[in-house]
C-alpha atoms as a PDB file:
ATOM      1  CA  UNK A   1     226.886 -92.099 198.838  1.00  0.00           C
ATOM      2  CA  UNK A   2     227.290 -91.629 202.781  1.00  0.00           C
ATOM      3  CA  UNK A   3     230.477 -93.834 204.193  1.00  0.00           C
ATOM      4  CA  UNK A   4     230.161 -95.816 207.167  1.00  0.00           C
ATOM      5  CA  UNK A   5     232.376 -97.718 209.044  1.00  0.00           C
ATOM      6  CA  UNK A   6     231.993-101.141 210.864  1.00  0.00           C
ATOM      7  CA  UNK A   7     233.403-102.995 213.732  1.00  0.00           C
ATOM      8  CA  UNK A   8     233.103-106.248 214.989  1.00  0.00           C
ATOM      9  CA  UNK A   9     233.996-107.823 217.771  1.00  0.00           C
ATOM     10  CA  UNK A  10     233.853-111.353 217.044  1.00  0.00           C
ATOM     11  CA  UNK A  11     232.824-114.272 219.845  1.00  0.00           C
ATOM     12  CA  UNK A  12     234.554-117.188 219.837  1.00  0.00           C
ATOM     13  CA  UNK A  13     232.161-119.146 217.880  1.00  0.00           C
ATOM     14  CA  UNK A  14     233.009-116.105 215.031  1.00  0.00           C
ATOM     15  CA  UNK A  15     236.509-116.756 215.387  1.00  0.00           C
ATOM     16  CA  UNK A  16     236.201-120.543 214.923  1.00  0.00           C
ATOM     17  CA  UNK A  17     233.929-119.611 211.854  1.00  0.00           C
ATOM     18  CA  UNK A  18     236.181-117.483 210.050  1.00  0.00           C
ATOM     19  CA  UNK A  19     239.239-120.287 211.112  1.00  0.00           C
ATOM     20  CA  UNK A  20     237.260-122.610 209.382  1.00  0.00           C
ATOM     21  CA  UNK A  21     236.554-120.598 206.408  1.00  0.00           C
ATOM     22  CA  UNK A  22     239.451-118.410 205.916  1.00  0.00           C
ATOM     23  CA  UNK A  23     239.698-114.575 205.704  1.00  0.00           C
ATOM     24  CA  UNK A  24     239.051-114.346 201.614  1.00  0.00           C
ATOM     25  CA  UNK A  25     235.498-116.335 202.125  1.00  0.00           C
ATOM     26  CA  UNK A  26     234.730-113.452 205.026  1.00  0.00           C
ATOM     27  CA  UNK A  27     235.485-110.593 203.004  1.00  0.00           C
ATOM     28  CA  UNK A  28     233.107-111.899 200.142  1.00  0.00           C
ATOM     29  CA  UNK A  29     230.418-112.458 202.392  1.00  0.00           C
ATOM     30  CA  UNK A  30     230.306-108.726 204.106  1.00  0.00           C
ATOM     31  CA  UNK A  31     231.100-107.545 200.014  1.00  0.00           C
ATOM     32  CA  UNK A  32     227.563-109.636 199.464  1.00  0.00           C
ATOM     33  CA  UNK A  33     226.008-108.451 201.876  1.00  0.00           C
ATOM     34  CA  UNK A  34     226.615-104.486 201.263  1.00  0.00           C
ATOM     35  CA  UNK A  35     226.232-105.328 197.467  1.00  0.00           C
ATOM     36  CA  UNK A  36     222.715-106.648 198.197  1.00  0.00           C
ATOM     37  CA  UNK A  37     221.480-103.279 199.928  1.00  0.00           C
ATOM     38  CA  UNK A  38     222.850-101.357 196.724  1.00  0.00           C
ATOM     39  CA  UNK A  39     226.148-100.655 198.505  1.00  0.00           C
ATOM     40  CA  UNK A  40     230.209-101.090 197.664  1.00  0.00           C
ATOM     41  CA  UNK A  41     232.825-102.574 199.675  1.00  0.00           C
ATOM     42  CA  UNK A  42     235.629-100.210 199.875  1.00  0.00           C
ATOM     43  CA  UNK A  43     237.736-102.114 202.456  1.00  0.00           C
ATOM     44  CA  UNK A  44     238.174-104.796 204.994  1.00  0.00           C
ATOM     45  CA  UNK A  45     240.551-105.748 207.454  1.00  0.00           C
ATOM     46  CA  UNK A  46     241.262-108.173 210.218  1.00  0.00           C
ATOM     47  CA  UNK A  47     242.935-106.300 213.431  1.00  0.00           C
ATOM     48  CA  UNK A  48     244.283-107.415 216.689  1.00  0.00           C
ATOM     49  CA  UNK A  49     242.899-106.315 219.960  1.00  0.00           C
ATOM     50  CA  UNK A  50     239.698-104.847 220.859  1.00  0.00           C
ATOM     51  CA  UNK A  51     238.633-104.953 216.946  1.00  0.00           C
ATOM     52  CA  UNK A  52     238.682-108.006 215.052  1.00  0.00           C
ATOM     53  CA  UNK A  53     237.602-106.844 211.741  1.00  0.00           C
ATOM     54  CA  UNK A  54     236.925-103.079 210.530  1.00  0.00           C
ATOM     55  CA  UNK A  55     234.772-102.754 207.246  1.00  0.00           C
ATOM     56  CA  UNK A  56     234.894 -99.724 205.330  1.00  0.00           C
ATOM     57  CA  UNK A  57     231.304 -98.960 203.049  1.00  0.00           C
ATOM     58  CA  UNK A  58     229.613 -96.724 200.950  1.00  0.00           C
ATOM     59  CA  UNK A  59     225.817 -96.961 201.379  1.00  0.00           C
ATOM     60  CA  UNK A  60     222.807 -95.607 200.149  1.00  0.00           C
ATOM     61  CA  UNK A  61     222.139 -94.320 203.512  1.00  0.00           C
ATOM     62  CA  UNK A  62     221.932 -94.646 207.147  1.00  0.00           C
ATOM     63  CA  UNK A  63     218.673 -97.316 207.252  1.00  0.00           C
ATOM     64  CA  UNK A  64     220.872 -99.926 204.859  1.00  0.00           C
ATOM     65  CA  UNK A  65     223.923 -99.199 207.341  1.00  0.00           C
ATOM     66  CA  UNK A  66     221.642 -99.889 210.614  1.00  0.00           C
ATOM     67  CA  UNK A  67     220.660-103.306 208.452  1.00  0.00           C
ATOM     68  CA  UNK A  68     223.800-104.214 208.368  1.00  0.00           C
ATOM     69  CA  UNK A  69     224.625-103.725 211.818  1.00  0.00           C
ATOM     70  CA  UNK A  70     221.573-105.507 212.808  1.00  0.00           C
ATOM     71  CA  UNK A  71     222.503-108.497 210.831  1.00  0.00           C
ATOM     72  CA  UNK A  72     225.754-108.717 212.086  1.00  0.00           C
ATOM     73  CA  UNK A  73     224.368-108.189 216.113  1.00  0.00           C
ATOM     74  CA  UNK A  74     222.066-110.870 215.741  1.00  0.00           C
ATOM     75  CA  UNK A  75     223.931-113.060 214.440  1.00  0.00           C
ATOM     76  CA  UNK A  76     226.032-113.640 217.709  1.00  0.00           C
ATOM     77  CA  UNK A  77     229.045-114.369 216.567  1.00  0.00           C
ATOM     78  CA  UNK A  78     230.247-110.757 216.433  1.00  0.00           C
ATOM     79  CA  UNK A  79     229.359-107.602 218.346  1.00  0.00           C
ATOM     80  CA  UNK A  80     229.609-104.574 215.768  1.00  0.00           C
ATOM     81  CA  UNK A  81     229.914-101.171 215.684  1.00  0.00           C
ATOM     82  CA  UNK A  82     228.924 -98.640 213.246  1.00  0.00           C
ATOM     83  CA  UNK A  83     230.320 -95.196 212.794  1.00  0.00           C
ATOM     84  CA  UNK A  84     229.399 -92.978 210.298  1.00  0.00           C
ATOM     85  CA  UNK A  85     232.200 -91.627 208.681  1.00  0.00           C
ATOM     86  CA  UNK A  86     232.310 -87.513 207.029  1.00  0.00           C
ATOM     87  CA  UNK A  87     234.335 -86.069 203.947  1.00  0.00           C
ATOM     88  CA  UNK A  88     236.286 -83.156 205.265  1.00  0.00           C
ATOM     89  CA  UNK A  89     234.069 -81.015 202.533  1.00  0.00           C
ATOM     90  CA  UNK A  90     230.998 -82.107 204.890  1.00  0.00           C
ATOM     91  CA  UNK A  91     232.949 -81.063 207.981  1.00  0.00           C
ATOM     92  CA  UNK A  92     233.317 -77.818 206.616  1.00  0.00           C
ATOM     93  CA  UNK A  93     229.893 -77.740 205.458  1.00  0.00           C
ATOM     94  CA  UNK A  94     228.771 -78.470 209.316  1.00  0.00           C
ATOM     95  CA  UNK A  95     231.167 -75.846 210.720  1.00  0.00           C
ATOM     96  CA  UNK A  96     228.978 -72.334 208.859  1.00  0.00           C
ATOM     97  CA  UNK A  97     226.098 -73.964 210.015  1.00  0.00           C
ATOM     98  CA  UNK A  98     225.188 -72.479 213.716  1.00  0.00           C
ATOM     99  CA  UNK A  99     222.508 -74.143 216.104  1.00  0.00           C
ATOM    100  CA  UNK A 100     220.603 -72.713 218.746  1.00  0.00           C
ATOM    101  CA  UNK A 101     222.815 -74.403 221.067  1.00  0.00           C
ATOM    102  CA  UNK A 102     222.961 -73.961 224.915  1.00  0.00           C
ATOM    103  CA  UNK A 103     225.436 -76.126 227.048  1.00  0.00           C
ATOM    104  CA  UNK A 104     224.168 -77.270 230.261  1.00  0.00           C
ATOM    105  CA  UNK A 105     224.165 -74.751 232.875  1.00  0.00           C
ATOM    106  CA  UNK A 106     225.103 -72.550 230.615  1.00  0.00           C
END
């Protein structure tokens, strides 16, 4: 299953939510979430700076990942980003493969 992972950003209205509800309740409600489009938690952490919380998932692909990151956008309480994450088996998978690639002006 394809591995994605998601940051958020959250606004201070998300910040007073997950105050008010704790980190624990937070984690079970992204788990839920990625459960519910026939995915698995595999992480999730709270981080200081730019990040608030990064979310590590498997997923059945990228449509249930874009749901995700659509929930959490319109939600307005966090801002997220989604990155899709590759094995380093896939990497060299992508490395024999050659596109007709020209750079520009080249």
């Amino acid at each position: 299953m394809p591995k994605y992972m998601f940051q958020a950003s959250y606004t201070a209205e998300g910040a007073k939510g997950v105050v008010s509800e704790g980190g624990s309740a937070r984690r079970a409600a992204v788990e839920k979430a990625i459960a519910a489009l026939g995915g698995r938690l595999e992480s999730f952490y709270f981080a200081f700076g730019a990040i608030d919380a990064m979310v590590i998932a498997d997923l059945p692909d990228n449509v249930a990942a874009a749901a995700i990151g659509l929930a959490v956008g319109q939600s307005g309480r966090a801002a997220p980003r989604t990155v899709v994450l590759l094995t380093p088996e896939e990497i060299d998978q992508a490395a024999k493969k050659v596109p007709a690639y020209r750079p520009p002006g080249g």
